[in-house]
Every structure is written in structure tokens, then in C-alpha cells.
C-alpha atoms as a PDB file:
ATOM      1  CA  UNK A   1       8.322 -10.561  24.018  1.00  0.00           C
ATOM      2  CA  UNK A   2       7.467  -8.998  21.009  1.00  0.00           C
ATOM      3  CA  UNK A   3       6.029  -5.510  21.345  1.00  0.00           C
ATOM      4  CA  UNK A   4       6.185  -1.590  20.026  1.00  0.00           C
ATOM      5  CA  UNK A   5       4.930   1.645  20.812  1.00  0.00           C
ATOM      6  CA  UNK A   6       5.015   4.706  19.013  1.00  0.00           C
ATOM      7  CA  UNK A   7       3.994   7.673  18.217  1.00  0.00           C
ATOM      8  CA  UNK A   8       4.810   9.840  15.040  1.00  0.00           C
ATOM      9  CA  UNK A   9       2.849  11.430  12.219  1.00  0.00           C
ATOM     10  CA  UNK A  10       1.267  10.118   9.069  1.00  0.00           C
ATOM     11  CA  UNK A  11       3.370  10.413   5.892  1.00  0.00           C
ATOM     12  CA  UNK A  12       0.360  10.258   3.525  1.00  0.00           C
ATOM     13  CA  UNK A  13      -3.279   9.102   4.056  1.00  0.00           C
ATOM     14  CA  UNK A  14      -3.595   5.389   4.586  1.00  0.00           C
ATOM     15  CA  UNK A  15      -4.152   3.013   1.458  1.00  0.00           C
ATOM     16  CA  UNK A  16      -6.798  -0.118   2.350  1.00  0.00           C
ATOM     17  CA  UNK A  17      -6.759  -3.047   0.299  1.00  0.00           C
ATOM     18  CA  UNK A  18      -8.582  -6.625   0.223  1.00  0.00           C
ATOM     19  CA  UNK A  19      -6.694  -9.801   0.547  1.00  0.00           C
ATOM     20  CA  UNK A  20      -7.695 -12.275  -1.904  1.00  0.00           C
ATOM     21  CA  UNK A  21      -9.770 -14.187   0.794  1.00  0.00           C
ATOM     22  CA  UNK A  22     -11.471 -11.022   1.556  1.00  0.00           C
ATOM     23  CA  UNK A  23      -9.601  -9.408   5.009  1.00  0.00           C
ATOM     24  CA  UNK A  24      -9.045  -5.922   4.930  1.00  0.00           C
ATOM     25  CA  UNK A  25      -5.883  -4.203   4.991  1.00  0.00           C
ATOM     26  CA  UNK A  26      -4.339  -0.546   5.974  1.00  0.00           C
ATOM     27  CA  UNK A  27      -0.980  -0.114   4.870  1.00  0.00           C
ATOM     28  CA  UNK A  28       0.620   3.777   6.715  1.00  0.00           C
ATOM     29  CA  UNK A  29       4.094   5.053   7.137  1.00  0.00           C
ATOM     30  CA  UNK A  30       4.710   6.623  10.227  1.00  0.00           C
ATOM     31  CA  UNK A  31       6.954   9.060  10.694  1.00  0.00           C
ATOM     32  CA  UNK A  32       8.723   8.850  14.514  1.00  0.00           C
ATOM     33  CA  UNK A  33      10.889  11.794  15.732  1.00  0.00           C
ATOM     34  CA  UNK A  34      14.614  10.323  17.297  1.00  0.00           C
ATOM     35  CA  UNK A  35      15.296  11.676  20.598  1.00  0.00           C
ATOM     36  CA  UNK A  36      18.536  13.390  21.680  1.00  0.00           C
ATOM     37  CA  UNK A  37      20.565  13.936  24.712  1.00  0.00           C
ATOM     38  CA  UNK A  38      21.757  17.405  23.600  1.00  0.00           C
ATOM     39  CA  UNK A  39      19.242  19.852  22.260  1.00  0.00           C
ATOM     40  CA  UNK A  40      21.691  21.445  19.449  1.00  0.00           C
ATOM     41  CA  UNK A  41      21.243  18.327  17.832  1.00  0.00           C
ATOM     42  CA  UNK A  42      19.261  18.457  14.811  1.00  0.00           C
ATOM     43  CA  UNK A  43      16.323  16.560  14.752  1.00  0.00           C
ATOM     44  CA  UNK A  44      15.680  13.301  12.719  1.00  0.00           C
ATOM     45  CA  UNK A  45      13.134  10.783  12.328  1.00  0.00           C
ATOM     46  CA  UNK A  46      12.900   6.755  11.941  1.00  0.00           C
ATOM     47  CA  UNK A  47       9.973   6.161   8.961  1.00  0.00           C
ATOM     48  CA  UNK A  48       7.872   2.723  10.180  1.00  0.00           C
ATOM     49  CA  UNK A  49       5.632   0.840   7.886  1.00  0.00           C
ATOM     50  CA  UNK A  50       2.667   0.324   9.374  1.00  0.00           C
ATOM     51  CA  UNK A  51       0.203  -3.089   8.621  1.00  0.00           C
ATOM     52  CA  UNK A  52      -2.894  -2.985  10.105  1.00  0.00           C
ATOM     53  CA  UNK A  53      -6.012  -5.251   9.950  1.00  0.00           C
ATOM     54  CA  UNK A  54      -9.605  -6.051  10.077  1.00  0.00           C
ATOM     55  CA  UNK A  55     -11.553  -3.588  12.019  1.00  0.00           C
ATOM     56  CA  UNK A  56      -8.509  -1.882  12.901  1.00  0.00           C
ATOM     57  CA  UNK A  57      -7.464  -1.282   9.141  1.00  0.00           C
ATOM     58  CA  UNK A  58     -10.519   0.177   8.830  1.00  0.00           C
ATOM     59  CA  UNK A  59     -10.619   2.663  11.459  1.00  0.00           C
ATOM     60  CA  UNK A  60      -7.528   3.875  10.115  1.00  0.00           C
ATOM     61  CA  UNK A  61      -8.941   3.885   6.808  1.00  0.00           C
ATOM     62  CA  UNK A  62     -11.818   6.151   8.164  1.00  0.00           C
ATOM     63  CA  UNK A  63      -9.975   7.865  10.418  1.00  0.00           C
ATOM     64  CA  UNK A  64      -6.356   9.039   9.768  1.00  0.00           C
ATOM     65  CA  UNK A  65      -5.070  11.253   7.597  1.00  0.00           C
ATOM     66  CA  UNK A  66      -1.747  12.405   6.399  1.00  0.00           C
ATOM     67  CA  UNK A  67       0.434  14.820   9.263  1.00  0.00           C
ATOM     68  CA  UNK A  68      -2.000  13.050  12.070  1.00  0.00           C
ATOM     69  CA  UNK A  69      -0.204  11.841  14.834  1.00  0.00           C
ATOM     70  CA  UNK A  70      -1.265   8.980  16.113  1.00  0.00           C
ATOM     71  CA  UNK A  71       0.012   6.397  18.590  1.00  0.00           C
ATOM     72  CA  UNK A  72       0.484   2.527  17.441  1.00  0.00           C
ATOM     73  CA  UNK A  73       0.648  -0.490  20.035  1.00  0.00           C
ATOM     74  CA  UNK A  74       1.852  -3.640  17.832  1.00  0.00           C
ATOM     75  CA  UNK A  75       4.903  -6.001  17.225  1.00  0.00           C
ATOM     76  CA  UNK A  76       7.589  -6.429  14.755  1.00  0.00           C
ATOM     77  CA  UNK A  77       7.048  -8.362  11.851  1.00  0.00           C
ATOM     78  CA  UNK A  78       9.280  -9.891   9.297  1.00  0.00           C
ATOM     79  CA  UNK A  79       7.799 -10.984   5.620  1.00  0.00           C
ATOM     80  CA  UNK A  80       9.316 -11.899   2.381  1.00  0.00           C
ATOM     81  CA  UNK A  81       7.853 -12.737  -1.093  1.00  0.00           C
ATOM     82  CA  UNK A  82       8.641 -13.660  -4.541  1.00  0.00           C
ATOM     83  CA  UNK A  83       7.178 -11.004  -7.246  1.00  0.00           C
ATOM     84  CA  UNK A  84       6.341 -11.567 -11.013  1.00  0.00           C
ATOM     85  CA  UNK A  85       9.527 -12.137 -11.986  1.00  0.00           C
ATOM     86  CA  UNK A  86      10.930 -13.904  -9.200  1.00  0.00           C
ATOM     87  CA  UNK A  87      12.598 -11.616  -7.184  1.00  0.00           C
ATOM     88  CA  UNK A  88      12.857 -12.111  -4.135  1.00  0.00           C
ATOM     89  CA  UNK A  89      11.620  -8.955  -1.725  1.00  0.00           C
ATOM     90  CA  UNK A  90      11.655  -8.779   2.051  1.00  0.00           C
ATOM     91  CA  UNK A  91      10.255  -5.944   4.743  1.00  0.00           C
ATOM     92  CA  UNK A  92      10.560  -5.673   8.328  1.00  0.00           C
ATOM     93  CA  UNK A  93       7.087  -3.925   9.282  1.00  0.00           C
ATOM     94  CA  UNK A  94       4.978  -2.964  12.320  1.00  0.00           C
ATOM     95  CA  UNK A  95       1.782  -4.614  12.631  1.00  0.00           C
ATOM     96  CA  UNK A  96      -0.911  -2.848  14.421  1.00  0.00           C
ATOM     97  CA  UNK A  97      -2.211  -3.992  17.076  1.00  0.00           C
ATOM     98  CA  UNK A  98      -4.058  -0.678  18.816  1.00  0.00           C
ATOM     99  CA  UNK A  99      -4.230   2.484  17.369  1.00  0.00           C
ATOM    100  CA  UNK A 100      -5.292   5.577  18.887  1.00  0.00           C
ATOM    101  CA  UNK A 101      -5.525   9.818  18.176  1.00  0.00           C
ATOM    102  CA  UNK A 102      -2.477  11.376  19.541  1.00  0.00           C
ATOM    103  CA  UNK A 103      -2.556  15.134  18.411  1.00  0.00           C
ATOM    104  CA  UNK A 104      -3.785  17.504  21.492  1.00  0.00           C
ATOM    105  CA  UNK A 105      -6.889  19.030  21.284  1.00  0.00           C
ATOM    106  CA  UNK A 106      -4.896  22.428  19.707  1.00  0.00           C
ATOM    107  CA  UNK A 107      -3.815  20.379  17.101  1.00  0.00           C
ATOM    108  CA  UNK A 108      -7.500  18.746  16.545  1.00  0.00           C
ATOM    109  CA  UNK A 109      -9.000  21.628  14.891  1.00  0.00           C
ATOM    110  CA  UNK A 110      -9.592  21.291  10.799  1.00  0.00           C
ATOM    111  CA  UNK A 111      -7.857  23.432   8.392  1.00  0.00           C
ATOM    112  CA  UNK A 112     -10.671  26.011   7.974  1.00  0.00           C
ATOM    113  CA  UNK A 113     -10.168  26.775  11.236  1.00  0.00           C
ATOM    114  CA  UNK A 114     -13.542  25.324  12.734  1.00  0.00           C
ATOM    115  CA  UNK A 115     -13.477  22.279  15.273  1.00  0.00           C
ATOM    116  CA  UNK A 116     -13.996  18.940  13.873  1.00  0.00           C
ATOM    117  CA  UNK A 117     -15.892  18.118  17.111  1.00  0.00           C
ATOM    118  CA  UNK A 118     -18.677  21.101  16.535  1.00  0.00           C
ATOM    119  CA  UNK A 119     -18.841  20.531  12.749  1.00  0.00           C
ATOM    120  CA  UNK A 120     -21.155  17.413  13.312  1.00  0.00           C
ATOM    121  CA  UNK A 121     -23.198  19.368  15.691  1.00  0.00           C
ATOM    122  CA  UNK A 122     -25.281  20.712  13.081  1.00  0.00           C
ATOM    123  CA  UNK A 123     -29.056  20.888  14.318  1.00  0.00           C
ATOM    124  CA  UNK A 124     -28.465  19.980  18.295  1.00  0.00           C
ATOM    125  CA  UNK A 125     -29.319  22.519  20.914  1.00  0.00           C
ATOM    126  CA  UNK A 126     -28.153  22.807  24.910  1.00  0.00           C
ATOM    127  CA  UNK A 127     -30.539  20.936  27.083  1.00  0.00           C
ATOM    128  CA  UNK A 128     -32.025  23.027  29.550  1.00  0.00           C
ATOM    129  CA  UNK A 129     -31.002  22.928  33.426  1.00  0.00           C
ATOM    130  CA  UNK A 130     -33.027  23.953  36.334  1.00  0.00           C
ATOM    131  CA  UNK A 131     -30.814  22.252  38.505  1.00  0.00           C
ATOM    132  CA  UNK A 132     -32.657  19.305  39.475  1.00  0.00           C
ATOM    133  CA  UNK A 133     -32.289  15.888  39.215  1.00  0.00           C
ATOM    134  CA  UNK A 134     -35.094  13.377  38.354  1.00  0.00           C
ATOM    135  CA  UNK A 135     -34.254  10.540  40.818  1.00  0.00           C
END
């Protein structure tokens, strides 16, 4: 069985690309906190390059952003290549399988200080209630 979880924070924004065929392509690092038995130990992190595809690439793309944390379901993934000048290059790399939000809803707020959630609220009211259902 092949399979990872984890959950760290962005390094930078994600970078999409095309393949040559046309798939899209979401390339992140995530940055995943080591955990230690003793709590004087100083903290240090694993960095994880992240490969995602398709329609997940681009709800990454659209999505995350550089110090969001975010949890990844996927599997481990060798690849090698030849460059330009034939050298020969290899990378062990996640591949994405799910993706989903993992800051807490303190950490969800936008840098101006206003809530992403009520930014896009713009021009919607609260229904009334008198209590009553219709059915």
C-alpha cells in the first residue's frame, strides 16, 4: 500500500503548468512540522514536493496560497528524467490525491483583518423569520 497524509503549510503560492498534451499541473512545497517526544526539543520540519493534477491542480491553483495549511491525501512517487544536456535528474514527490483547507477558522481570516467568508457577501441581506415553516 502506497499512501500519505499530511498536513503542513505552503512554502510559496502554487505554480500550474500544461503538459504538452494539455493536462494541468500544480506543483507546491509543503512544509510539515516533525514531532517530538520531549518538548525542549526544537522544532523542525520535513519540506514535501507536492504534484497535483487535473481538477485537483486547479483547485489548488485557485485556492492555496503561500503559509496556508492545508492537508494532502496522496502516495509516493518516484520520477527521473534526462534534461538538455543529458543529465540525468531524479525526485521522490507526493502526488495529490485529495486536498483539503486545514487552517481553523481563527486562522481563516484575510490579512486586512476582515473574514474571507463575509467579503463575498456583498449585496445579500438576512431572510426574515416568523417562525414558521411552509410544509
Amino acid at each position: 500500500m502506497n499512501k500519505v497524509f499530511l498536513i503542513g503549510r505552503l512554502t510559496k503560492d502554487p505554480e500550474v503548468r500544461h503538459t504538452t498534451t494539455g493536462k494541468v499541473l500544480c506543483h507546491f512545497r509543503l512544509a510539515v512540522n516533525r514531532r517530538f517526544a520531549k518538548q525542549e526539543d526544537q522544532e523542525q520540519a520535513d519540506f514535501f514536493p507536492i504534484t497535483a493534477w487535473e481538477k485537483t491542480a486547479e483547485f489548488c491553483n485557485n485556492y492555496f496560497h503561500k503559509g496556508q495549511q492545508v492537508a494532502v491525501i496522496g502516495r509516493i512517487q518516484n520520477r527521473s528524467w534526462n534534461d538538455e544536456q543529458g543529465n540525468k535528474h531524479s525526485i521522490t514527490e507526493i502526488v495529490a490525491e485529495e486536498v483539503y483547507f486545514a487552517d481553523s477558522k481563527k486562522d481563516s481570516y484575510s490579512t486586512d483583518g476582515l473574514d474571507k467568508k463575509d467579503s463575498n457577501m456583498e449585496g445579500f441581506f438576512p431572510a426574515e423569520d416568523d417562525g414558521e415553516l411552509p410544509f
